[in-house]
C-alpha atoms as a PDB file:
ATOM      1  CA  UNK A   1      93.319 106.376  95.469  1.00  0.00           C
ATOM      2  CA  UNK A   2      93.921 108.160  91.896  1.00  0.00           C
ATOM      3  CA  UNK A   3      93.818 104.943  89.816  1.00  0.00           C
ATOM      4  CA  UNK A   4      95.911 106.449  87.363  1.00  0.00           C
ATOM      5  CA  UNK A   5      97.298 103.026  85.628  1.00  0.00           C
ATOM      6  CA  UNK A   6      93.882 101.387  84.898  1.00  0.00           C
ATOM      7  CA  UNK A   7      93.945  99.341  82.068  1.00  0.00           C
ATOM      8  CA  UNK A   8      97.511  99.081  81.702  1.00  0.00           C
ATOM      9  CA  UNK A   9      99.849  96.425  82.216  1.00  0.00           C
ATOM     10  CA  UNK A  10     103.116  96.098  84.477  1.00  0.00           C
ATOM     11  CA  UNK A  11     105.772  93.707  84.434  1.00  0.00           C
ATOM     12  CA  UNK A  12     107.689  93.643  88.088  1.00  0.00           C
ATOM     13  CA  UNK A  13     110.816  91.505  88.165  1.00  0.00           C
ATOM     14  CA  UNK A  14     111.422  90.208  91.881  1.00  0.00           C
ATOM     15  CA  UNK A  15     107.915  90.698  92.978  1.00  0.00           C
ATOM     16  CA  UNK A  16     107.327  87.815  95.384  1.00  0.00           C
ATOM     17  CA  UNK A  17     109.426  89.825  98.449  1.00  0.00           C
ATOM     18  CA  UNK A  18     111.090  92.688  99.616  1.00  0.00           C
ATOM     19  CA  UNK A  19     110.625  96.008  97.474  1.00  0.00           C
ATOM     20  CA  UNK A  20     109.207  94.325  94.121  1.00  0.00           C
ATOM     21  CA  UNK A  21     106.312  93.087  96.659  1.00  0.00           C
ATOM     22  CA  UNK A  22     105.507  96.630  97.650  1.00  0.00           C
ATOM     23  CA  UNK A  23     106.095  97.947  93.933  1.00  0.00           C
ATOM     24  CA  UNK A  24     103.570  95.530  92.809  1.00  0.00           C
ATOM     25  CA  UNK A  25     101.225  96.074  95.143  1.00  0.00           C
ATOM     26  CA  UNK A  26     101.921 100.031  94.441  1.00  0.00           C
ATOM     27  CA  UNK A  27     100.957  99.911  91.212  1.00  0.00           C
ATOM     28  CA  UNK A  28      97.926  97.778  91.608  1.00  0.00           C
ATOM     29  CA  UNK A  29      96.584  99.927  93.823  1.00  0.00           C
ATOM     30  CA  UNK A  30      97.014 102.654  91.077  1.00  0.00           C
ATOM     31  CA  UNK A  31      94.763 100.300  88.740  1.00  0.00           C
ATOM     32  CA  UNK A  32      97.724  97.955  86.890  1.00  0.00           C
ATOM     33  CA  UNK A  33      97.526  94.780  85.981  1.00  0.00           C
ATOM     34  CA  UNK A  34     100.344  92.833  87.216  1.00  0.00           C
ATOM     35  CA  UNK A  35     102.829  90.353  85.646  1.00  0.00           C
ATOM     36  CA  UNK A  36     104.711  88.671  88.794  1.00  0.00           C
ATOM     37  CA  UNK A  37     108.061  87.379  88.375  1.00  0.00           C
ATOM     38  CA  UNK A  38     109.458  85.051  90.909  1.00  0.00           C
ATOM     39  CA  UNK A  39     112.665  83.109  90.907  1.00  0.00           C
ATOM     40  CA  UNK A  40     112.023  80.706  94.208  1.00  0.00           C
ATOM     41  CA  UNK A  41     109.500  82.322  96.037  1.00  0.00           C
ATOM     42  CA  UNK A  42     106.575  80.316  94.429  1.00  0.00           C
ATOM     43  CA  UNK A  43     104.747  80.401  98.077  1.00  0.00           C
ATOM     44  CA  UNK A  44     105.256  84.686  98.418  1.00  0.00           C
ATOM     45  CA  UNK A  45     104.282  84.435  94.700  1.00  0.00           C
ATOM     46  CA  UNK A  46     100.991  83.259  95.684  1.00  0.00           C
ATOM     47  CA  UNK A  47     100.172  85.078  98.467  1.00  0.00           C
ATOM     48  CA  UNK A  48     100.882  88.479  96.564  1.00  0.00           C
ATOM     49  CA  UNK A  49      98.365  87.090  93.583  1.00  0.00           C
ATOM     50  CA  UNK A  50      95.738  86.763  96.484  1.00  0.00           C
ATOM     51  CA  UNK A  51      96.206  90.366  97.483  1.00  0.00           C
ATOM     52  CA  UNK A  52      96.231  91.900  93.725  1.00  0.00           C
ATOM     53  CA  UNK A  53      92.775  90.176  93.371  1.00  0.00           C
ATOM     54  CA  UNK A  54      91.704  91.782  96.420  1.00  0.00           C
ATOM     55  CA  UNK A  55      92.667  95.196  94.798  1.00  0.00           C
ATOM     56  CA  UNK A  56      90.516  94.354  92.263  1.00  0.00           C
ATOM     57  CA  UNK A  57      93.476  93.886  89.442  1.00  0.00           C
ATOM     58  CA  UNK A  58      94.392  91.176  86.989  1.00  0.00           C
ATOM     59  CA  UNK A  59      97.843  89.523  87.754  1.00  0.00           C
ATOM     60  CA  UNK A  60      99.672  86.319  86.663  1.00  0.00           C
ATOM     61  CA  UNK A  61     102.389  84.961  87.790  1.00  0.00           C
ATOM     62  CA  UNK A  62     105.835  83.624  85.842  1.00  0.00           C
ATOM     63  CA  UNK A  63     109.060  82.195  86.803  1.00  0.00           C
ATOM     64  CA  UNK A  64     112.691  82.083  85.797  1.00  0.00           C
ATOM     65  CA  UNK A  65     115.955  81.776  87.464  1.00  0.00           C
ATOM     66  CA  UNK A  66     117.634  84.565  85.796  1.00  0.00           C
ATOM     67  CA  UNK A  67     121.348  82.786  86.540  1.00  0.00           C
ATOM     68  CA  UNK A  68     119.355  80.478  83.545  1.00  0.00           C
ATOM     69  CA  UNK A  69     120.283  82.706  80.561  1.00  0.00           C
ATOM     70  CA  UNK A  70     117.495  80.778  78.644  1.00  0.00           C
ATOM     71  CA  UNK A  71     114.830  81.558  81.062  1.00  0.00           C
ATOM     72  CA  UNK A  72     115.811  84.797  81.371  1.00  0.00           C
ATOM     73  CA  UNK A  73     115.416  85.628  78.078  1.00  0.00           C
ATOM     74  CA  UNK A  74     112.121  83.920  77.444  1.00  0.00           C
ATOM     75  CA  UNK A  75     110.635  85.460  80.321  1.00  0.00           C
ATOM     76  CA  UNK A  76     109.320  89.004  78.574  1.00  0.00           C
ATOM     77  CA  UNK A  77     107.914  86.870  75.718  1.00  0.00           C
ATOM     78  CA  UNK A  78     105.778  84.424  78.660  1.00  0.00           C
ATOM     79  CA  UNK A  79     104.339  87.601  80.715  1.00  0.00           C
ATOM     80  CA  UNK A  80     103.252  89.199  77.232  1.00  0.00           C
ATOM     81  CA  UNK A  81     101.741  86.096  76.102  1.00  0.00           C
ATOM     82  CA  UNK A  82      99.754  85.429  79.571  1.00  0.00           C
ATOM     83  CA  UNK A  83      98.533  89.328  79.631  1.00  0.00           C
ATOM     84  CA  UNK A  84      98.047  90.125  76.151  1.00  0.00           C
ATOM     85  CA  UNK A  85     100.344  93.287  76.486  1.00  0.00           C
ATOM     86  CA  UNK A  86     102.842  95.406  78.313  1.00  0.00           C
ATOM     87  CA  UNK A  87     102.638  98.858  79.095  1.00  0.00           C
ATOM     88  CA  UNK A  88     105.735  98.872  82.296  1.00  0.00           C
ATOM     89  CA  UNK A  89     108.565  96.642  82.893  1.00  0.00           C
ATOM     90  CA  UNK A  90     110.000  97.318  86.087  1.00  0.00           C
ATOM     91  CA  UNK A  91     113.708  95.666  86.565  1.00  0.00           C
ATOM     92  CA  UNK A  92     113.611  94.740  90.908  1.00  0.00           C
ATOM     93  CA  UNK A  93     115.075  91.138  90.621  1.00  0.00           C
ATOM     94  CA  UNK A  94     118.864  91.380  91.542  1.00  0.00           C
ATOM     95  CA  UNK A  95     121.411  89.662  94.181  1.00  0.00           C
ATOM     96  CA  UNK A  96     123.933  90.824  96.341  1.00  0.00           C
ATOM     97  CA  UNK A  97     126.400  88.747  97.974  1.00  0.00           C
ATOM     98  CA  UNK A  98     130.043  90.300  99.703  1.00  0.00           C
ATOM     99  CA  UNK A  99     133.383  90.342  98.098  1.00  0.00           C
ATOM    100  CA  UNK A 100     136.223  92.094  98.005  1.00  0.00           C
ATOM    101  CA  UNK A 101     139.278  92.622  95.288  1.00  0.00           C
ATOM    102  CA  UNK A 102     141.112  89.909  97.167  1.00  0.00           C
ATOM    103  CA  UNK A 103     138.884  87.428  97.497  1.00  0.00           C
ATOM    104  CA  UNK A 104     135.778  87.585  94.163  1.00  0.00           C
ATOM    105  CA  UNK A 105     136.317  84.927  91.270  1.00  0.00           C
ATOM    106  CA  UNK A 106     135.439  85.013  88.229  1.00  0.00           C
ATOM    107  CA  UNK A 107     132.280  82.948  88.511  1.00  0.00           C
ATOM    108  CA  UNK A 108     131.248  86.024  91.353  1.00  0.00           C
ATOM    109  CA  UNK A 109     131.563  88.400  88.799  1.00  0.00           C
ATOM    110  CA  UNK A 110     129.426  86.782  85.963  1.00  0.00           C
ATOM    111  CA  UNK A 111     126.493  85.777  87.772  1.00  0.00           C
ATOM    112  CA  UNK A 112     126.164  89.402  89.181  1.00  0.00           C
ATOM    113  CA  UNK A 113     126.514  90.447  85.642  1.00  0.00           C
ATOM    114  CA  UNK A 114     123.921  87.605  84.671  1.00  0.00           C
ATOM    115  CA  UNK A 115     121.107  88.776  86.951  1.00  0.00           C
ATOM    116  CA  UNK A 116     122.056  92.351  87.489  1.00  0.00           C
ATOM    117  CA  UNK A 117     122.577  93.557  84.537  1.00  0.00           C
ATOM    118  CA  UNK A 118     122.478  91.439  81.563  1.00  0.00           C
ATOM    119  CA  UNK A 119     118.891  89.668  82.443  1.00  0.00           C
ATOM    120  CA  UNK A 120     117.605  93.617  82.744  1.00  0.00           C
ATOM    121  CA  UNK A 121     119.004  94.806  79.630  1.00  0.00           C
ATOM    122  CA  UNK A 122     117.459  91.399  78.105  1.00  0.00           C
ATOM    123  CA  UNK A 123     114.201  92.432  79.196  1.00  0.00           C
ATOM    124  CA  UNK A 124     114.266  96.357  78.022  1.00  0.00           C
ATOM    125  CA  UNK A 125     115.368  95.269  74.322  1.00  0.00           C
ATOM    126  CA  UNK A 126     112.478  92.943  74.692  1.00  0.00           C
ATOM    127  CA  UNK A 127     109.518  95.166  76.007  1.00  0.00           C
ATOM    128  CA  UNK A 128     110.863  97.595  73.070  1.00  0.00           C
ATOM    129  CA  UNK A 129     110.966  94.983  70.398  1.00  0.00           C
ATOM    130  CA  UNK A 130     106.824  93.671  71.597  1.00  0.00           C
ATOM    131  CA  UNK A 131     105.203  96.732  73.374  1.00  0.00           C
ATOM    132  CA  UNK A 132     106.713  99.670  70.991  1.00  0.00           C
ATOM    133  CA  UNK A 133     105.991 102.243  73.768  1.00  0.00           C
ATOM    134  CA  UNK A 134     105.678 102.744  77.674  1.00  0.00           C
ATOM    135  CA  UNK A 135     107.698 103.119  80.619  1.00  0.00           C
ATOM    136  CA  UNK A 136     110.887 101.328  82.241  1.00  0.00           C
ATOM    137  CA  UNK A 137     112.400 101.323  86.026  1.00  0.00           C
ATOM    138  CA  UNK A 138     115.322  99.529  86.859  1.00  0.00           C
ATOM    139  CA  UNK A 139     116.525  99.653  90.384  1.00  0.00           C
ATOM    140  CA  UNK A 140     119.734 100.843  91.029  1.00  0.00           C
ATOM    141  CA  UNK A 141     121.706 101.570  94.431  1.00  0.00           C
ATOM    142  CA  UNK A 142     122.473 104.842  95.902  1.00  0.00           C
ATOM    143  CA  UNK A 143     126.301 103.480  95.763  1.00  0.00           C
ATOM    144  CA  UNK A 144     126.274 103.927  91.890  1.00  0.00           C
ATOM    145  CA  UNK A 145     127.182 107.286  93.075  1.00  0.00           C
ATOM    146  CA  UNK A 146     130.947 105.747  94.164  1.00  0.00           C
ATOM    147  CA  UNK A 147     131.870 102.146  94.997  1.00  0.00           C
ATOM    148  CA  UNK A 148     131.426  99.635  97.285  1.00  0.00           C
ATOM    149  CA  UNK A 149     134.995  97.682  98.712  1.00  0.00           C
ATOM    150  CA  UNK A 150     132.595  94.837 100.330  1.00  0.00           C
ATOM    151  CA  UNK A 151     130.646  93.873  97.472  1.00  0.00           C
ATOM    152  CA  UNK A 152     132.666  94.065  94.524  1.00  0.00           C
ATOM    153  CA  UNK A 153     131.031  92.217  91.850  1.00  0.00           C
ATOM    154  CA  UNK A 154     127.570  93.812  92.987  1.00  0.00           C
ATOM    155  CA  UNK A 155     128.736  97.332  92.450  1.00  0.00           C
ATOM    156  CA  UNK A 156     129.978  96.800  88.818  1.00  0.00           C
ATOM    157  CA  UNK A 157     127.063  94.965  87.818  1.00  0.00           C
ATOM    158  CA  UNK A 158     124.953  97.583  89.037  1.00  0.00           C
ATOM    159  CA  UNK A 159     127.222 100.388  87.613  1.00  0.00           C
ATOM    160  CA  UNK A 160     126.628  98.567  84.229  1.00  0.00           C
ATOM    161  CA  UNK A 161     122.772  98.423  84.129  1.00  0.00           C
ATOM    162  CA  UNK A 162     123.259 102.644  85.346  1.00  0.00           C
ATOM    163  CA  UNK A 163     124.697 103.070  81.779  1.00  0.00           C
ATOM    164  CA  UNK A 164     122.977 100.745  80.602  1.00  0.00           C
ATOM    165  CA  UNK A 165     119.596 103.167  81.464  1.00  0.00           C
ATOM    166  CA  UNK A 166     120.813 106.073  80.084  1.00  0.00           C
ATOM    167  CA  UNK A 167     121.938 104.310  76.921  1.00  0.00           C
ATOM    168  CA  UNK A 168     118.346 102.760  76.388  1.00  0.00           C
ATOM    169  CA  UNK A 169     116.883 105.987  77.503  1.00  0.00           C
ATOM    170  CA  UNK A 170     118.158 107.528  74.596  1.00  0.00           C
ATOM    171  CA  UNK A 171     117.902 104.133  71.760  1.00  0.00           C
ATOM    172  CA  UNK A 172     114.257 103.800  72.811  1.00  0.00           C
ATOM    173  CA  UNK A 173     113.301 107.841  73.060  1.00  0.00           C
ATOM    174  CA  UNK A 174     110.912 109.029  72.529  1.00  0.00           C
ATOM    175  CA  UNK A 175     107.937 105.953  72.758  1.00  0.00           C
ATOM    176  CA  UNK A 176     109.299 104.448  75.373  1.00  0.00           C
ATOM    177  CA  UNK A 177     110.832 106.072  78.740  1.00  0.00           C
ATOM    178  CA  UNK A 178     113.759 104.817  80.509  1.00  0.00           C
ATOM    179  CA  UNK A 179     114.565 105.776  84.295  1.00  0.00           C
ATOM    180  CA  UNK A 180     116.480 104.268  88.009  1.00  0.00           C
ATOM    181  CA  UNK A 181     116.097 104.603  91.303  1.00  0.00           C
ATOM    182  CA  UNK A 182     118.879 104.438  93.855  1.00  0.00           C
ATOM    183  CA  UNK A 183     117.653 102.908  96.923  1.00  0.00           C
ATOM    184  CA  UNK A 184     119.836 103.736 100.046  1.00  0.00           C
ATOM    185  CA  UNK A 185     119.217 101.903 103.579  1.00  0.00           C
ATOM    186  CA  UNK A 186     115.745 100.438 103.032  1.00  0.00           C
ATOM    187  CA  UNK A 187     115.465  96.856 104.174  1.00  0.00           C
ATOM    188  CA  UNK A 188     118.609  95.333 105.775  1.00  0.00           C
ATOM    189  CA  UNK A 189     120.548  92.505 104.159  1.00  0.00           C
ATOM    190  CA  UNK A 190     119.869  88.464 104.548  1.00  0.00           C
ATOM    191  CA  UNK A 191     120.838  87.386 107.962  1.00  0.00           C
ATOM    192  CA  UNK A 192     120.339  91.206 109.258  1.00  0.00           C
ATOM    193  CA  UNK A 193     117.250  92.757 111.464  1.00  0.00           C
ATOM    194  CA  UNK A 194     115.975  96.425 111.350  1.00  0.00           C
ATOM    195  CA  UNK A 195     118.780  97.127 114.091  1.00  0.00           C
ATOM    196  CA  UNK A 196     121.113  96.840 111.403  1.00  0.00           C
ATOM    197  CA  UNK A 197     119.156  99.395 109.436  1.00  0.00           C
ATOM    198  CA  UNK A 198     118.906 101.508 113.104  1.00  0.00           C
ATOM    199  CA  UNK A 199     122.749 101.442 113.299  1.00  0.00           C
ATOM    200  CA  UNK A 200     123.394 103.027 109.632  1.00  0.00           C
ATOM    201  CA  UNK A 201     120.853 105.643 110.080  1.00  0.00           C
ATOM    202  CA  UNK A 202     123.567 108.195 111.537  1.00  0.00           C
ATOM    203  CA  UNK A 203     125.276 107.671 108.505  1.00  0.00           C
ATOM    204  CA  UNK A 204     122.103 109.291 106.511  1.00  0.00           C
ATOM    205  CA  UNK A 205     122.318 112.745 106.369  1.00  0.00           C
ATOM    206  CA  UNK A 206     118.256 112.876 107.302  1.00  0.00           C
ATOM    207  CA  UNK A 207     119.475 110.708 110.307  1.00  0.00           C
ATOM    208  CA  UNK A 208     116.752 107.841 109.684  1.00  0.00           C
ATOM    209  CA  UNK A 209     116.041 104.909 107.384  1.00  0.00           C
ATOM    210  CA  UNK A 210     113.765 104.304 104.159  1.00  0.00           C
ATOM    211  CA  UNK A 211     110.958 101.732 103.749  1.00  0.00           C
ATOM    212  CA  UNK A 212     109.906  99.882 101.336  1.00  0.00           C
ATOM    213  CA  UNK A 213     107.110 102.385 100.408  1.00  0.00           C
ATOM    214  CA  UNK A 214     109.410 105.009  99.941  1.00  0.00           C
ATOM    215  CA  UNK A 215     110.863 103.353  96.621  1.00  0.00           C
ATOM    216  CA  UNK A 216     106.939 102.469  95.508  1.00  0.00           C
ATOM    217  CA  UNK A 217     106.756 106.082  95.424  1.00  0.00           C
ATOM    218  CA  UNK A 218     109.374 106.837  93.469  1.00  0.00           C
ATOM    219  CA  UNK A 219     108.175 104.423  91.147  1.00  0.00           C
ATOM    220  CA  UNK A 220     104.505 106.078  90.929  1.00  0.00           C
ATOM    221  CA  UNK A 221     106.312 109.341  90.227  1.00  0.00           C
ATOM    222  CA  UNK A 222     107.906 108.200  87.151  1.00  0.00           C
ATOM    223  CA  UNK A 223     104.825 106.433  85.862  1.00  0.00           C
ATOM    224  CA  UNK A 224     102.865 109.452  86.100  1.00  0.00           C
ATOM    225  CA  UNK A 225     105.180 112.002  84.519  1.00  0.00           C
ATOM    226  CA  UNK A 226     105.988 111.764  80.791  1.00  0.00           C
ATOM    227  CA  UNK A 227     109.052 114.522  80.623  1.00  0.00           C
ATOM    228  CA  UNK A 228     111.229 112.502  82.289  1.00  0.00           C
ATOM    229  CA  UNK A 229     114.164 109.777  81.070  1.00  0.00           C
ATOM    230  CA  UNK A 230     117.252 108.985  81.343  1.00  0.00           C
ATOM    231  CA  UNK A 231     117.094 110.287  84.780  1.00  0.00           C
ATOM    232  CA  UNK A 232     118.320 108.227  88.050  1.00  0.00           C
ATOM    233  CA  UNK A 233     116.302 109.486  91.866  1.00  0.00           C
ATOM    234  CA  UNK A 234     117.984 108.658  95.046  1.00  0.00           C
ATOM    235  CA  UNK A 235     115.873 107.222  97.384  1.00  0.00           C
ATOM    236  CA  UNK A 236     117.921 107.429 100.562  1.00  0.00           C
ATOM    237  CA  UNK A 237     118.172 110.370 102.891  1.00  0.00           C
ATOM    238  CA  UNK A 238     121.063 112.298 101.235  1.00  0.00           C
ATOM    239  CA  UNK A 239     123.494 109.848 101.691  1.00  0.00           C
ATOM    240  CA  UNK A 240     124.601 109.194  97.980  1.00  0.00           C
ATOM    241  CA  UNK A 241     125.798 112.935  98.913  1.00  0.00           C
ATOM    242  CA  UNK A 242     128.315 111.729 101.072  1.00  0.00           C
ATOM    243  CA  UNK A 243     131.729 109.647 100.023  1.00  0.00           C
ATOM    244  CA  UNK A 244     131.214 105.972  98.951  1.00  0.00           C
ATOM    245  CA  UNK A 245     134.728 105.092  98.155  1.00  0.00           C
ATOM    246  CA  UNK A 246     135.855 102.854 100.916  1.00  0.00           C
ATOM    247  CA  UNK A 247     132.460 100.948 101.406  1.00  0.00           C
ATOM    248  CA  UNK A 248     128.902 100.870 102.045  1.00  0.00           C
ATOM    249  CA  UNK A 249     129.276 102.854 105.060  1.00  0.00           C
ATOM    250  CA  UNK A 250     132.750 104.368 105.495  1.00  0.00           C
ATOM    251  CA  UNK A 251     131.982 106.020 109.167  1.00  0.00           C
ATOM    252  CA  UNK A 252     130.806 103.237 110.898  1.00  0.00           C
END
């Protein structure tokens, strides 16, 4: 494998599960050292440590409940005081619960903004302030490209940290790069199996589903090139293509 990131250093938000797992391990495979965030997932925390040192890669591991605006905010300071320096920060952590118009409070709204997009922006003003230079990735949603009716307060906050990339892509130009990706039907929701993901797949223009590795990728391909910011790739099929603006899925 072209080790292409050896002896740099990545940050991954969310990296105990789901896509910041396979992100993580990504990059290590590509040669980075690894700062692990975790929230809860102390146990997944451990077991991806024990497969970076098999790849032959440095990692450590910190926590913070992002919903903690104090722990949050500490957090880029902790990872570049346990690795000695920063090279990538990539922005995975997030939540997504339902709600619509009728029924999302106030208290919905801020904690999406909390660990969607206010803990991510937290962290890019950081990694500029300490690292002066290298490369961001936040994770986005392929609905950026219209709404979501189900999921209200997920939707803005994500439409915020969208701007919120191109506007850093431009404050921190040119030592440091600033890019999304827009995942689209990759792993199904909490309570959900792959059928789920099966089910949506018509809805895809390509007529199938992503995985996991298919936003690791993406993320390789923005870490290699250095012409790129500002820029947002949509990892799912086609379907940001399609209309958004009565749901997730508006031809179920």
């Amino acid at each position: 494998m072209d080790k292409f990131l050896t002896g740099q250093t990545a940050l991954v938000t969310g990296a105990g599960r789901r896509i910041g797992r396979e992100i993580a391990l990504a990059l290590a495979g590509a040669g980075a050292n690894i700062v692990a965030h975790y929230r809860h997932s102390a146990e997944e925390a451990g077991d991806l440590q024990a497969r970076l040192a098999e790849r032959g890669v440095a990692s450590w591991l910190v926590q913070a409940d992002f919903e903690k605006a104090e722990e949050g905010e500490s957090l880029l300071e902790r990872a570049f005081r346990s690795s000695g320096s920063l090279d990538i920060l990539i922005n995975c952590a997030s939540v997504f619960s339902p709600g619509r118009l009728g029924n999302i409070r106030y208290d919905d709204l801020t904690r999406h903004m909390q660990i969607n997009a206010w803990a991510p922006f937290v962290l890019m003003r950081d990694f500029a302030r300490l690292s002066g230079r290298g490369k961001i990735v936040n994770l986005l949603d392929t609905r950026v490209a219209g709404y979501d009716m189900s999921h209200v307060a997920y939707i803005l906050s994500k439409h915020v940290l969208l701007v919120l990339t191109k506007m850093a892509a431009l404050e921190y130009a040119p030592r440091i790069s600033v890019n999304g990706i827009a995942p689209g039907l990759i792993l199904p929701p909490p309570g959900e199996d792959d059928a789920y993901l099966d089910r949506l797949s018509r809805t895809v223009p390509l007529k199938r589903r992503g995985h996991p590795v298919d936003i690791a990728g993406a993320v390789l391909y923005l870490l290699r090139s250095d012409f790129i910011t500002g820029e947002v790739l949509y990892i799912d099929g086609g379907r940001h293509l399609m209309e958004y603006g009565h749901g997730p899925h508006t031809d179920i």
